[in-house]
N, C-alpha and C. Protein backbone atom coordinates (compact mmCIF):
# COMPACT_ATOMS: atom_id res chain seq x y z
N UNK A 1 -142.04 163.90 73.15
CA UNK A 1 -140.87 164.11 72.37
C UNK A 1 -140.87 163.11 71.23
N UNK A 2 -140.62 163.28 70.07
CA UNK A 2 -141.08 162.80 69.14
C UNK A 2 -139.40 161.74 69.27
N UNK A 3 -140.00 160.83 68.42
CA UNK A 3 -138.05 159.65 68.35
C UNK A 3 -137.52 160.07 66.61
N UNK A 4 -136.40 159.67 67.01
CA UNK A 4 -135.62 159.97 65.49
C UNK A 4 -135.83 159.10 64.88
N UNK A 5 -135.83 159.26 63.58
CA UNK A 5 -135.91 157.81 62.77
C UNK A 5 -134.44 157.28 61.95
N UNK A 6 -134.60 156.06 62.34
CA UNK A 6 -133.50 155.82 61.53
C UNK A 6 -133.68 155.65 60.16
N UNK A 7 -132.32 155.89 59.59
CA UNK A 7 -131.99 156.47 58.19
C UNK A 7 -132.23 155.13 57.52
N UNK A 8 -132.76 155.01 56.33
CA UNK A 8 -132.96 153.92 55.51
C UNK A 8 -134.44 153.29 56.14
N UNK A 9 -135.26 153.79 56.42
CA UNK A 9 -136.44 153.17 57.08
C UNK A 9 -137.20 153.82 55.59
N UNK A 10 -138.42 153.26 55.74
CA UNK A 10 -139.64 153.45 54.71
C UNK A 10 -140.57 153.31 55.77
N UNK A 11 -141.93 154.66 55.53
CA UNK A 11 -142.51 154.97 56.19
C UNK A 11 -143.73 153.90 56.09
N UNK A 12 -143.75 152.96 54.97
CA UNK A 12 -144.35 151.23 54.94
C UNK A 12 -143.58 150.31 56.35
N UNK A 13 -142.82 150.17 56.62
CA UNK A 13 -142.29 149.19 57.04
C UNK A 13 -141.81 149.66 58.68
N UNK A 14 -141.96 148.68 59.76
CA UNK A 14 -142.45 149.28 61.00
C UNK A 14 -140.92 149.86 61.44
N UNK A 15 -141.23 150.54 62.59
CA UNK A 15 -140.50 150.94 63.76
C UNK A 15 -139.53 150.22 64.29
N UNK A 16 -138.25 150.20 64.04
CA UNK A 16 -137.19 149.16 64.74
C UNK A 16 -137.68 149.57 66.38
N UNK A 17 -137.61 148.75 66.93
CA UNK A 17 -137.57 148.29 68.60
C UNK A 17 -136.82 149.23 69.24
N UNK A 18 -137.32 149.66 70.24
CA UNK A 18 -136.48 150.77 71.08
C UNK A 18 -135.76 150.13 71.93
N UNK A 19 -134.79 149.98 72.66
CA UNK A 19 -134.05 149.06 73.60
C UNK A 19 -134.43 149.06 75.10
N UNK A 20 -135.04 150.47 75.45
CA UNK A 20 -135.66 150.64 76.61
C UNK A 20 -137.30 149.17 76.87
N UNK A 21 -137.61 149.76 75.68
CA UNK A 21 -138.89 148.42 75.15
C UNK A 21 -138.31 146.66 75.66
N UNK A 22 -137.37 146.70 75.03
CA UNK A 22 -136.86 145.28 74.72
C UNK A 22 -136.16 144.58 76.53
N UNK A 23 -135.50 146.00 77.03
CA UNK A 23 -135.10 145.84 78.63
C UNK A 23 -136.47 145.57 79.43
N UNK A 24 -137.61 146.13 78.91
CA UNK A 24 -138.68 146.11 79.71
C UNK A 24 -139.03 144.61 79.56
N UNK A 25 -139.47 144.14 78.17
CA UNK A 25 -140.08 143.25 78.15
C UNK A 25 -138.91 141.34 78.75
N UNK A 26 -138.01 142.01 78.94
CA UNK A 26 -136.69 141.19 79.20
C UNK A 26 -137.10 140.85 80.79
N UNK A 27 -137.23 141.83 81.13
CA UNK A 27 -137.45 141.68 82.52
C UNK A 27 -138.25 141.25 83.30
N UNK A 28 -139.44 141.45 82.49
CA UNK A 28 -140.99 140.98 82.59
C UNK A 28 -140.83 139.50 82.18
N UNK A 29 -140.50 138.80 81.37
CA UNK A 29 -139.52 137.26 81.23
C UNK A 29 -139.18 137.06 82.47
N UNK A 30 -138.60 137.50 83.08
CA UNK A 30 -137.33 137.05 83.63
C UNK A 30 -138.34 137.19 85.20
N UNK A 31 -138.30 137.60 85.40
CA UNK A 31 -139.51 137.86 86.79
C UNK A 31 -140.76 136.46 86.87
N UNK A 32 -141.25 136.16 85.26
CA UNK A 32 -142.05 135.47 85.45
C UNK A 32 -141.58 133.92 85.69
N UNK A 33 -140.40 133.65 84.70
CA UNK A 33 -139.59 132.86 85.03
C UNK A 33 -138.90 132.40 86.64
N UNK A 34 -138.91 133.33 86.99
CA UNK A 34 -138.32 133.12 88.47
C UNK A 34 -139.41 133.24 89.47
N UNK A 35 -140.65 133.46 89.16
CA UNK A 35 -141.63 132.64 89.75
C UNK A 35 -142.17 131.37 89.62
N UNK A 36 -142.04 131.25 88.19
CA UNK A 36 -141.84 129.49 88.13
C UNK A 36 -141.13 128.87 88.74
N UNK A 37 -139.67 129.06 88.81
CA UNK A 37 -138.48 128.55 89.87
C UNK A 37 -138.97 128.47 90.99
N UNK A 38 -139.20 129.67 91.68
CA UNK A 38 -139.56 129.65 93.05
C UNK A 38 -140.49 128.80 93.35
N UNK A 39 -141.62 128.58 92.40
CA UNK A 39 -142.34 127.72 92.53
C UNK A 39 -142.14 126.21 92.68
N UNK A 40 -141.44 125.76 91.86
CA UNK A 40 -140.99 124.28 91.46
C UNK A 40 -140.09 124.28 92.67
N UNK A 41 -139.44 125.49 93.58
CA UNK A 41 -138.20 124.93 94.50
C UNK A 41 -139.51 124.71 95.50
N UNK A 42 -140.51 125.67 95.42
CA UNK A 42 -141.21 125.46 96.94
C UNK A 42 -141.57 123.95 96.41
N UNK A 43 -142.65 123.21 95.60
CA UNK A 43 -142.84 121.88 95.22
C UNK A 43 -141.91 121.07 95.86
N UNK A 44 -140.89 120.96 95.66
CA UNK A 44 -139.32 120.10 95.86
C UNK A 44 -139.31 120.22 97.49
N UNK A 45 -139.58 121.64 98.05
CA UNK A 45 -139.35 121.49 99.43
C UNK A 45 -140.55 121.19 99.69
N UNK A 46 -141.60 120.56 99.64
CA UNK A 46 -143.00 120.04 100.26
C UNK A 46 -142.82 118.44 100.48
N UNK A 47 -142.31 118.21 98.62
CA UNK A 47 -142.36 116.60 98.60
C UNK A 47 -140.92 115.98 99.08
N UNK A 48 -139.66 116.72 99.67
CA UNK A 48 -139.15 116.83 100.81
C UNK A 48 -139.73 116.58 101.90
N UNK A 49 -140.35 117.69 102.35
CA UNK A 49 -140.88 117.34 103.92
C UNK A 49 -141.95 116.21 104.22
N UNK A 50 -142.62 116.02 102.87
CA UNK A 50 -143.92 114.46 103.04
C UNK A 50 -142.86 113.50 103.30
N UNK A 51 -141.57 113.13 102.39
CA UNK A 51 -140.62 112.21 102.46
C UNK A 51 -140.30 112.24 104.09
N UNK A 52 -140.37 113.65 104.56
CA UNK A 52 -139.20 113.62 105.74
C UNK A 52 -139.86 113.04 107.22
N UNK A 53 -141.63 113.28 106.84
CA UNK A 53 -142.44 113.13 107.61
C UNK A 53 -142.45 111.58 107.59
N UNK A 54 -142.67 111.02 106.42
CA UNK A 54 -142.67 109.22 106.31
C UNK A 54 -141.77 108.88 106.80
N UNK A 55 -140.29 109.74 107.11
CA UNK A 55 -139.11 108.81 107.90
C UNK A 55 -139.04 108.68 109.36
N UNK A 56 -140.21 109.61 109.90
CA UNK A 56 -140.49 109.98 111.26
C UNK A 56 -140.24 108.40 111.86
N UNK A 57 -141.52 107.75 111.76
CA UNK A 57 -141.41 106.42 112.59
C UNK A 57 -139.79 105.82 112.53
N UNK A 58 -139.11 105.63 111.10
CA UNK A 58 -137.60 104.70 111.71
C UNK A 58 -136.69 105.15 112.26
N UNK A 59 -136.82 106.98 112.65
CA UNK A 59 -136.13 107.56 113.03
C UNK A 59 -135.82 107.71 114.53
N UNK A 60 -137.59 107.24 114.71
CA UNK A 60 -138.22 106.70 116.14
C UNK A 60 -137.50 105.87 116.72
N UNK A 61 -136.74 104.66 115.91
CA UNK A 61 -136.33 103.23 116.61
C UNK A 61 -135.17 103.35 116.40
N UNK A 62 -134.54 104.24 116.20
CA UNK A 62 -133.08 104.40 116.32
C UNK A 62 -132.67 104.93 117.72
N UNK A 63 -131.74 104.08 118.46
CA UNK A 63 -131.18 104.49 119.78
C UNK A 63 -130.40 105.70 119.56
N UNK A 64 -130.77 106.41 120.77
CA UNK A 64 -129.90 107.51 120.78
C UNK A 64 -128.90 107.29 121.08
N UNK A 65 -128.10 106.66 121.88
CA UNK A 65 -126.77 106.75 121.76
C UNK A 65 -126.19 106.40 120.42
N UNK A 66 -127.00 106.01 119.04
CA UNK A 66 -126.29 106.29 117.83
C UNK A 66 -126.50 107.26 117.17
N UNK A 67 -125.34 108.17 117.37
CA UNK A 67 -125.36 109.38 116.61
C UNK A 67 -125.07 109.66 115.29
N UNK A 68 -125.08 108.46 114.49
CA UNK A 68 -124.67 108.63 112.39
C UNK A 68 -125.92 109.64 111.74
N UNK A 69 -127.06 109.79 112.08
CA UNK A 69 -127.41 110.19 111.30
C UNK A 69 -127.77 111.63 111.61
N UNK A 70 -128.39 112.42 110.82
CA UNK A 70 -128.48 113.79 111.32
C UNK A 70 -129.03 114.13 109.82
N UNK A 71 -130.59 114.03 110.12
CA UNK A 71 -130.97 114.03 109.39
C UNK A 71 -132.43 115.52 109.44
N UNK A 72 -132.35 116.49 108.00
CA UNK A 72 -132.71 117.86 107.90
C UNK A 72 -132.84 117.49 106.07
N UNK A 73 -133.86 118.48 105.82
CA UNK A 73 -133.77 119.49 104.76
C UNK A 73 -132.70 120.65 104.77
N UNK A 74 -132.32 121.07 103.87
CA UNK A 74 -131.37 122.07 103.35
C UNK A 74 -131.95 122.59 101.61
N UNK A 75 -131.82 123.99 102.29
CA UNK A 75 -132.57 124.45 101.18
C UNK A 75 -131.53 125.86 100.25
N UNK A 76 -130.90 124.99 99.68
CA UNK A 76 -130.01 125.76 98.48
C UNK A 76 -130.42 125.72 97.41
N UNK A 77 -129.88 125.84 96.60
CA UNK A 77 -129.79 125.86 94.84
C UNK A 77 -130.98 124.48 94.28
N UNK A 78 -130.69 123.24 94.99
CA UNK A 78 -130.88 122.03 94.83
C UNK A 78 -131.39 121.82 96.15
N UNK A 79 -132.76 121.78 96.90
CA UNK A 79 -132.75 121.35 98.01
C UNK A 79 -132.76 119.91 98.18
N UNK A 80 -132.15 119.65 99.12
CA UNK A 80 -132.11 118.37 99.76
C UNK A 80 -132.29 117.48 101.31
N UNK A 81 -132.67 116.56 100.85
CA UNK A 81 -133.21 115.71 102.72
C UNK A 81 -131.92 114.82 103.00
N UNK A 82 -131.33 115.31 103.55
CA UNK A 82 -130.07 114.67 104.25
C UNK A 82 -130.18 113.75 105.15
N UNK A 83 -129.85 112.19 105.19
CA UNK A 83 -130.05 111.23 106.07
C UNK A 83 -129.02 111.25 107.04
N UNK A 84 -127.66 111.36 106.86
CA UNK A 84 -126.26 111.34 107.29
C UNK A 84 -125.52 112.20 106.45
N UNK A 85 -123.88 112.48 106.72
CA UNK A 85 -123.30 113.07 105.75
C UNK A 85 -122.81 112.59 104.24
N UNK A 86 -122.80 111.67 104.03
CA UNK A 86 -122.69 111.30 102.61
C UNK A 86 -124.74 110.90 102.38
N UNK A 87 -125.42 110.40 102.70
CA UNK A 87 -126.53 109.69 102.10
C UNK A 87 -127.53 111.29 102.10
N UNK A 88 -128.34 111.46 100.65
CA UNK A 88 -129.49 112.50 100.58
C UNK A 88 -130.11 112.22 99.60
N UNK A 89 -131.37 112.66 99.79
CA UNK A 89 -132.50 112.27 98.71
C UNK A 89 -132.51 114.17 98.04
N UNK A 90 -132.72 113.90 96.81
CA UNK A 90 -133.04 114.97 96.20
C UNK A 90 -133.75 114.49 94.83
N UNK A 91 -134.86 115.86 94.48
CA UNK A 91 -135.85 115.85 93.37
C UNK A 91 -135.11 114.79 92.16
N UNK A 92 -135.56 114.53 91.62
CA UNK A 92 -135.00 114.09 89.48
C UNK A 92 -135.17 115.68 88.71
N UNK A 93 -134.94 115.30 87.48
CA UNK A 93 -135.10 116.28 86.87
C UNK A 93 -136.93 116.82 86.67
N UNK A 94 -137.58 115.37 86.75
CA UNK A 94 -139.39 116.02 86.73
C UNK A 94 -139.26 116.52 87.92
N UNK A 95 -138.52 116.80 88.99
CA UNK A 95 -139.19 117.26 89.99
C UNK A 95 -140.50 116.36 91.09
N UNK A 96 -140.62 115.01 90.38
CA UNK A 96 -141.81 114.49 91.09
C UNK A 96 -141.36 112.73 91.35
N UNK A 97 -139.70 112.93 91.40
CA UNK A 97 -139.20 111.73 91.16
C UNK A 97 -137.80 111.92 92.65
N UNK A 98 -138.20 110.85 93.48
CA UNK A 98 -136.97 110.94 94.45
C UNK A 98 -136.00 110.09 93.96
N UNK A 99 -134.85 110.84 94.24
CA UNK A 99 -133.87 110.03 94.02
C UNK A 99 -132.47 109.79 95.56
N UNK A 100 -131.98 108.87 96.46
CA UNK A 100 -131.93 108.57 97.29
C UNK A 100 -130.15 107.82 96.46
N UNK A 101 -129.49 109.37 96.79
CA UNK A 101 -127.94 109.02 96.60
C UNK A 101 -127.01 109.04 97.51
N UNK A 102 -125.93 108.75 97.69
CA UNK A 102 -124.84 108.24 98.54
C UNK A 102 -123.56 108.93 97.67
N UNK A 103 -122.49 109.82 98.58
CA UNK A 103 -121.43 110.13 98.01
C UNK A 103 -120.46 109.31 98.44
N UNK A 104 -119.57 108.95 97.58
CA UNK A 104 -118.61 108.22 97.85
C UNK A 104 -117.16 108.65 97.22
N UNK A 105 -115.78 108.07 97.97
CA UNK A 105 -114.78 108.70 97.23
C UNK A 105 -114.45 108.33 95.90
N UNK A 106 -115.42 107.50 94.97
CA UNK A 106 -115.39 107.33 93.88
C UNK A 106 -116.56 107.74 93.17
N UNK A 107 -116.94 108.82 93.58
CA UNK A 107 -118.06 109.90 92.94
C UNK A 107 -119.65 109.50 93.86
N UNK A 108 -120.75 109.77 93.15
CA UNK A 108 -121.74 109.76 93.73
C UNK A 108 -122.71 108.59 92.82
N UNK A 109 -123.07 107.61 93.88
CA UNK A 109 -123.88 106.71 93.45
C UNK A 109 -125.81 106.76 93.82
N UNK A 110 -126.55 106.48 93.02
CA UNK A 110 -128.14 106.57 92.99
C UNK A 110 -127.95 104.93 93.60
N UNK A 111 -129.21 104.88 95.26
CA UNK A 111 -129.29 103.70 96.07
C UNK A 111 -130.52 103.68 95.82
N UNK A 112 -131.55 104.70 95.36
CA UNK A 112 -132.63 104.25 94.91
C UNK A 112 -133.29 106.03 94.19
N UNK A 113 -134.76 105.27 93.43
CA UNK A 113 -135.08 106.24 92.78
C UNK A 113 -136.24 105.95 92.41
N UNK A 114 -137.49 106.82 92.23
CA UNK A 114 -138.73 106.05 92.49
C UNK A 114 -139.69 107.33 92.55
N UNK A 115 -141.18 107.27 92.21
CA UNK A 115 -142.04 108.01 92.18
C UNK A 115 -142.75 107.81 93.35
N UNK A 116 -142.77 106.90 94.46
CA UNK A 116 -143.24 106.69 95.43
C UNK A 116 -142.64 106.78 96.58
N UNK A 117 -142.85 107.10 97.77
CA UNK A 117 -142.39 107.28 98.80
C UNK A 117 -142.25 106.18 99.62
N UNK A 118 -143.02 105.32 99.28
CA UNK A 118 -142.93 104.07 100.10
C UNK A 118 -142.01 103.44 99.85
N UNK A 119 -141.23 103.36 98.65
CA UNK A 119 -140.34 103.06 97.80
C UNK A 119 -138.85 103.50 98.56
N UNK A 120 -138.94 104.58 98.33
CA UNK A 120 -137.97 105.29 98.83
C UNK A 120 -137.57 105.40 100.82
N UNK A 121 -138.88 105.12 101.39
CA UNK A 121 -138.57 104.88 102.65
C UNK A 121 -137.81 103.48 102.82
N UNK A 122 -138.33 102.83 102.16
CA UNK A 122 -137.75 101.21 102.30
C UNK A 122 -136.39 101.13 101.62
N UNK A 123 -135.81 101.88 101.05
CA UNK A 123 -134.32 102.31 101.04
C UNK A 123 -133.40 102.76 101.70
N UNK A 124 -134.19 103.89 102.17
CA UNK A 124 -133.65 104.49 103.34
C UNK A 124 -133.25 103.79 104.24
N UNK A 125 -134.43 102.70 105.12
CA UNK A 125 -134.46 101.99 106.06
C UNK A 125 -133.28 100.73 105.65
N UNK A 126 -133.26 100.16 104.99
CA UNK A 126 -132.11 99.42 104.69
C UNK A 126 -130.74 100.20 104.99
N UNK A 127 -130.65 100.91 104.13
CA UNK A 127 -129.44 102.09 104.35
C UNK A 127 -129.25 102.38 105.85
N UNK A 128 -130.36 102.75 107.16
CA UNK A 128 -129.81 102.67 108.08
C UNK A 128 -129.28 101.81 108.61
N UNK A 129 -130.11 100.43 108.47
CA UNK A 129 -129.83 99.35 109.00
C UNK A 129 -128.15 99.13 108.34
N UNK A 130 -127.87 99.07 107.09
CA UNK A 130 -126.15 98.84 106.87
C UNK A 130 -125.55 99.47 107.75
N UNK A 131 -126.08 100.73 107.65
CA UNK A 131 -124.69 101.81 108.60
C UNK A 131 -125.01 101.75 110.23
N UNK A 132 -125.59 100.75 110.54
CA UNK A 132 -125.73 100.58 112.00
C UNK A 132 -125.33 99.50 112.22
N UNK A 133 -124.99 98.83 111.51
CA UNK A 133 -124.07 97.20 111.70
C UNK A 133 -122.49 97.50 111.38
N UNK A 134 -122.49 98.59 110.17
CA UNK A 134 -120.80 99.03 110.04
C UNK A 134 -120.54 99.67 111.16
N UNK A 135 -121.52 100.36 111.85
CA UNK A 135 -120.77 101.07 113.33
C UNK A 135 -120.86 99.52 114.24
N UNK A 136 -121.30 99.06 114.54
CA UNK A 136 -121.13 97.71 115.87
C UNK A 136 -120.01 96.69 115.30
N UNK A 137 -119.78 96.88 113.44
CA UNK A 137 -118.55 95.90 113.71
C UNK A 137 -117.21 97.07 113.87
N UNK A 138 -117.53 98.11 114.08
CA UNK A 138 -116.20 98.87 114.03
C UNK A 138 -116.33 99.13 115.52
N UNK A 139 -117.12 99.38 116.37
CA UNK A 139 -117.29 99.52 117.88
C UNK A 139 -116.36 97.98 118.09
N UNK A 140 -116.67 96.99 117.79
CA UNK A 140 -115.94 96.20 118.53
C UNK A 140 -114.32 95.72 117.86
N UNK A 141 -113.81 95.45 119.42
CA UNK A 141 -112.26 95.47 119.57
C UNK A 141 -111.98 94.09 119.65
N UNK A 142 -111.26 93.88 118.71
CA UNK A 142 -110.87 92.09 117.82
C UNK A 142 -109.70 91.78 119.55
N UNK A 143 -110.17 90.82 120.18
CA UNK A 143 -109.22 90.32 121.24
C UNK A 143 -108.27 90.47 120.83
N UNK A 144 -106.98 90.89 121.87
CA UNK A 144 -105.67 90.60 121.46
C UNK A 144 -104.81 88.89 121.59
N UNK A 145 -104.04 88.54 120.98
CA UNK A 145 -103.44 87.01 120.95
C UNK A 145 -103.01 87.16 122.08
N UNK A 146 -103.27 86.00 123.00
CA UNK A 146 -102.54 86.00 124.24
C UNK A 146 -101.38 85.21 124.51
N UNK A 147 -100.05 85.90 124.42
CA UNK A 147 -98.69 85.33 124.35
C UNK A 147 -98.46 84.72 125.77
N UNK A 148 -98.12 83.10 125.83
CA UNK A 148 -97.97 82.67 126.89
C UNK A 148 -96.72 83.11 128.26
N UNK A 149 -97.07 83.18 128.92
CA UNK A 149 -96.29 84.16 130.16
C UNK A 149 -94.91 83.03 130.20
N UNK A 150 -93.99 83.03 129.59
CA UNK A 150 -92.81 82.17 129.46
C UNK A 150 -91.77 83.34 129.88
N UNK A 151 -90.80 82.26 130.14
CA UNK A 151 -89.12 83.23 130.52
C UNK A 151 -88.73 84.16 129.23
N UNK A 152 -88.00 85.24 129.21
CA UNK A 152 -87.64 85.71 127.96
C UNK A 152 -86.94 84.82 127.39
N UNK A 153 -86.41 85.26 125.96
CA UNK A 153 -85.83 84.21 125.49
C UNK A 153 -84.20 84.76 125.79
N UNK A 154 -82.97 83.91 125.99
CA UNK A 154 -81.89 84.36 126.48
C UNK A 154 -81.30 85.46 125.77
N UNK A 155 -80.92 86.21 126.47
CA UNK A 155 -79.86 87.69 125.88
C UNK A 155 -79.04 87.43 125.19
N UNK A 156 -78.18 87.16 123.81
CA UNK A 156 -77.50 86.92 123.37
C UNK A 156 -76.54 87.76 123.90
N UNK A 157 -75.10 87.29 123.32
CA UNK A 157 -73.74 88.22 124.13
C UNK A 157 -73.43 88.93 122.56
N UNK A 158 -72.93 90.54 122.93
CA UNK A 158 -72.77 90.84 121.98
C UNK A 158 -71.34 90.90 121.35
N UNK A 159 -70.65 90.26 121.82
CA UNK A 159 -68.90 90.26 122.33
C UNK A 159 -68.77 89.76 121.15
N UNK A 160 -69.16 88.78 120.69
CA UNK A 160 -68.53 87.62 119.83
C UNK A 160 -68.94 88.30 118.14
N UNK A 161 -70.02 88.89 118.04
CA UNK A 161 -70.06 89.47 116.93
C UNK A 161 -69.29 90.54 116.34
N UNK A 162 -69.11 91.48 117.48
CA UNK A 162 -67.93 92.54 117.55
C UNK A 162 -66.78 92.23 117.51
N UNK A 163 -66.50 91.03 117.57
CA UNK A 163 -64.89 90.47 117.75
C UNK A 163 -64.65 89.86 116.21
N UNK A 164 -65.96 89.15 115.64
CA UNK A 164 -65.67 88.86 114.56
C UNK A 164 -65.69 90.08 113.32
N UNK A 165 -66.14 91.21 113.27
CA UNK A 165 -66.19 92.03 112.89
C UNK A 165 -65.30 92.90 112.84
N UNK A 166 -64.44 92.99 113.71
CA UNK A 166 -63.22 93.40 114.19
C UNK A 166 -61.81 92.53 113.63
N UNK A 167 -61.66 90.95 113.16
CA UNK A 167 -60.85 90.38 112.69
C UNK A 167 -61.51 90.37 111.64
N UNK A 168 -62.14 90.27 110.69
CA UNK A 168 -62.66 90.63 109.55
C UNK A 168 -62.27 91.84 109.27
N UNK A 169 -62.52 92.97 109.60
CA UNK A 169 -62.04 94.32 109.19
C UNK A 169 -60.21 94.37 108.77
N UNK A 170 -59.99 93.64 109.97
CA UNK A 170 -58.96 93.86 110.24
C UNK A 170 -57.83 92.87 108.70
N UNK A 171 -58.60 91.92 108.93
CA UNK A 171 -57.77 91.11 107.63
C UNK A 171 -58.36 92.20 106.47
N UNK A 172 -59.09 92.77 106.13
CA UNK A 172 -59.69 93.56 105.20
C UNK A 172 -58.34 94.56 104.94
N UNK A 173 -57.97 95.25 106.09
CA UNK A 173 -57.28 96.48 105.79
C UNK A 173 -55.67 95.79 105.55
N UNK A 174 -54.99 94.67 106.18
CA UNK A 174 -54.46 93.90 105.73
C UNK A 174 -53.95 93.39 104.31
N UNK A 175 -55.34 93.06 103.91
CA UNK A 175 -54.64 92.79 102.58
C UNK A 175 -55.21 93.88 101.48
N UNK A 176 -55.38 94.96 101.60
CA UNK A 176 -55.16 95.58 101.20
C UNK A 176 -54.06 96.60 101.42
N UNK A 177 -53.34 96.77 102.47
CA UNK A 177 -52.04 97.27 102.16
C UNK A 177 -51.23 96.13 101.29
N UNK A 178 -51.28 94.84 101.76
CA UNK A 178 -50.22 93.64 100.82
C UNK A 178 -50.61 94.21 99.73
N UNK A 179 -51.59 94.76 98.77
CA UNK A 179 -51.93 94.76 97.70
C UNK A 179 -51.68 95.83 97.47
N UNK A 180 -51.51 96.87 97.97
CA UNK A 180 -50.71 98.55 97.63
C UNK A 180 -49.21 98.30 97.45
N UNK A 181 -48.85 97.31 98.70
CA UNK A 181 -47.30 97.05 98.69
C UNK A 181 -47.12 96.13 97.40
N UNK A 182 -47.63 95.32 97.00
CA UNK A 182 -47.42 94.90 95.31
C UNK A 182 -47.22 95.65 94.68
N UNK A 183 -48.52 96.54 94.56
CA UNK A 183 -48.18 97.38 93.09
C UNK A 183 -47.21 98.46 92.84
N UNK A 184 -46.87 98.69 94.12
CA UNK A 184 -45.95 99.83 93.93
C UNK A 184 -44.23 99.56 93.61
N UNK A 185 -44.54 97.80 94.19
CA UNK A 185 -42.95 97.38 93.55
C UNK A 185 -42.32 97.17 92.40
């Protein structure tokens, strides 16, 4: 089927672009592009798991009865190696750069960042070690003051306050009638 031509064309000068053309070649972009992605995310999740593998041993010497960390890959948008719930290492923008951040309620801070892994383990490992001393000083319970076992101290009587409160009132309402009975004379 032959195509129409559009009006004002010269049979010198080429063929405007068909849009079916332009969807094709759009797509063919876009496909190749998102094999690059996929690519660079699989990268990110490898040099993830080398990281995750180097944390094996300190993960080793952590007692189990301390349960802070809980530590995985997660593989979203941005994958990331999660140490605990605020602390995770994730790619830089090269992709070949860890970066080892901490969220906090005053945004998110970088604890380290580094092209090496050795680098970055020895961050980590500090980082556990803090948050395993903030749990043993919060595990322990500050003695209570020990108040010496003495007599109470005597009951005061409550008679005498009520009584003065009571002739006080009482002169109160007192002179204020004397003072109604003034003005009205």
């Amino acid at each position: 089927m032959s195509e129409p031509e559009t009006s004002g064309t010269h049979p010198g000068q080429p063929r405007p672009v068909r849009l079916r053309d332009a969807l094709l070649r759009a797509r063919i972009e876009a496909a190749d592009r998102t094999g690059v992605v996929v690519d660079l995310r699989d990268a990110e999740v490898a040099r993830l798991e080398i990281l995750n593998d180097a944390l094996d041993p300190l993960f080793a010497q952590v007692p189990d009865r301390i349960d802070l960390f809980d530590r995985g890959i997660s593989q979203g948008d941005t994958p990331k190696l999660w140490i605990d719930v605020v602390a995770h290492v994730v790619m830089g923008r090269d992709k070949r750069m860890y970066r080892f951040v901490q969220d906090t309620r005053f945004g998110r801070i970088v604890l380290a960042e580094s092209h090496d892994t050795v680098v970055i383990v020895e961050a980590v490992t500090d980082y556990v070690a803090r948050r395993m001393v903030e749990r043993e000083r919060a595990m322990v319970i500050p003695p209570e003051p020990q108040v010496p076992a003495t007599e109470p101290p005597p009951r005061r009587s409550r008679f005498w306050p009520f009584l003065f409160g009571f002739v006080l009132g009482a002169a109160a309402l007192f002179g204020l009638a004397v003072l109604a009975a003034l003005r009205s004379w």
